[in-house]
Protein backbone atom coordinates (compact mmCIF):
# COMPACT_ATOMS: atom_id res chain seq x y z
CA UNK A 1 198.23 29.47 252.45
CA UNK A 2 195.12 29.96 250.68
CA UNK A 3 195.24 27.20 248.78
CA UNK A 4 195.60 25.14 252.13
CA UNK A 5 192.98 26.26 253.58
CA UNK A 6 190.62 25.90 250.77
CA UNK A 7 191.58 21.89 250.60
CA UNK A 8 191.64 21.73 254.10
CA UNK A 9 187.62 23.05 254.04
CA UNK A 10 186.65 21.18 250.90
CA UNK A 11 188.34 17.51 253.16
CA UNK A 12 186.15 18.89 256.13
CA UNK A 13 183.03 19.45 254.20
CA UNK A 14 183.48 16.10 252.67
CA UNK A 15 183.88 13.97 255.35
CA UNK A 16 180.72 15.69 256.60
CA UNK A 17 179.13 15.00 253.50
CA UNK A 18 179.81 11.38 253.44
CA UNK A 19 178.97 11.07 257.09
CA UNK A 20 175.70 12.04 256.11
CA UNK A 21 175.28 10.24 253.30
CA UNK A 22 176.22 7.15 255.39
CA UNK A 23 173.97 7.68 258.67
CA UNK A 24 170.95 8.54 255.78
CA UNK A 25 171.23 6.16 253.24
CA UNK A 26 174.20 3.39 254.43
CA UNK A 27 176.66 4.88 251.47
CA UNK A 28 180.16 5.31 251.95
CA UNK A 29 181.12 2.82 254.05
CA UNK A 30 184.67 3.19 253.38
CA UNK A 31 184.69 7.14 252.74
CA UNK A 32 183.49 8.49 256.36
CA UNK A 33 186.02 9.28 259.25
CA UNK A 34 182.56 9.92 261.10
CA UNK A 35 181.37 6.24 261.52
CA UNK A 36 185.22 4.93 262.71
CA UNK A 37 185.44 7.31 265.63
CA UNK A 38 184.06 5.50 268.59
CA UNK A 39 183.54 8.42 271.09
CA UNK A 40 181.19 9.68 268.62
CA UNK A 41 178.26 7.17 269.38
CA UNK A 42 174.74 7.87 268.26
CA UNK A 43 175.69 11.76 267.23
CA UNK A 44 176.55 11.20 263.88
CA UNK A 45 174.24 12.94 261.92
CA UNK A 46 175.17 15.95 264.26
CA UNK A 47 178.53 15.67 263.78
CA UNK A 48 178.44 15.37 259.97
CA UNK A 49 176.09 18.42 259.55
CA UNK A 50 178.94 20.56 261.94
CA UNK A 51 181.67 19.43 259.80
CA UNK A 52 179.23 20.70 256.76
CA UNK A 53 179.00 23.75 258.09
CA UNK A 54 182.71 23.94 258.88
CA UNK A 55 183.88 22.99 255.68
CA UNK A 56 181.79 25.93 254.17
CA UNK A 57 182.72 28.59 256.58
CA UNK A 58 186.50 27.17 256.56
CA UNK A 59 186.30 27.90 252.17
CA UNK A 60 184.67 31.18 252.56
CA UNK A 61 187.24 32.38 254.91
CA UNK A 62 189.87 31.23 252.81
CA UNK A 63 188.88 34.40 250.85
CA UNK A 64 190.35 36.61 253.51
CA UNK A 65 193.46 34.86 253.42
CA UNK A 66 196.42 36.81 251.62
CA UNK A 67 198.87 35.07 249.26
């Protein structure tokens, strides 16, 4: 279970990442589930720097997580 939810944080943080990268500097075009979502609109850069944060809070709390 651990091991889940450290993957599951590191995907989260980076699909953040990339969405950042992408609304920044136009990189990772094909990498970013943050760009295809069309609800999303002009909030992009806020939504990648939640997912950030998620991805980083989901991994630390993966410590907590018994075997």
């Amino acid at each position: 279970m651990k091991k889940l939810c450290e993957t599951v944080g590191f995907l989260v943080f980076a699909q953040g990442a990339g969405g950042l990268l992408h609304a920044w500097f136009g990189w990772f075009h094909f990498f970013g589930l943050v760009q295809r979502l069309p609800f999303i609109g002009g909030y992009s850069v806020s939504v990648g720097i939640v997912l950030v944060v998620t991805g980083i809070a989901v991994m630390i709390a993966s410590d907590a997580v018994k075997e």
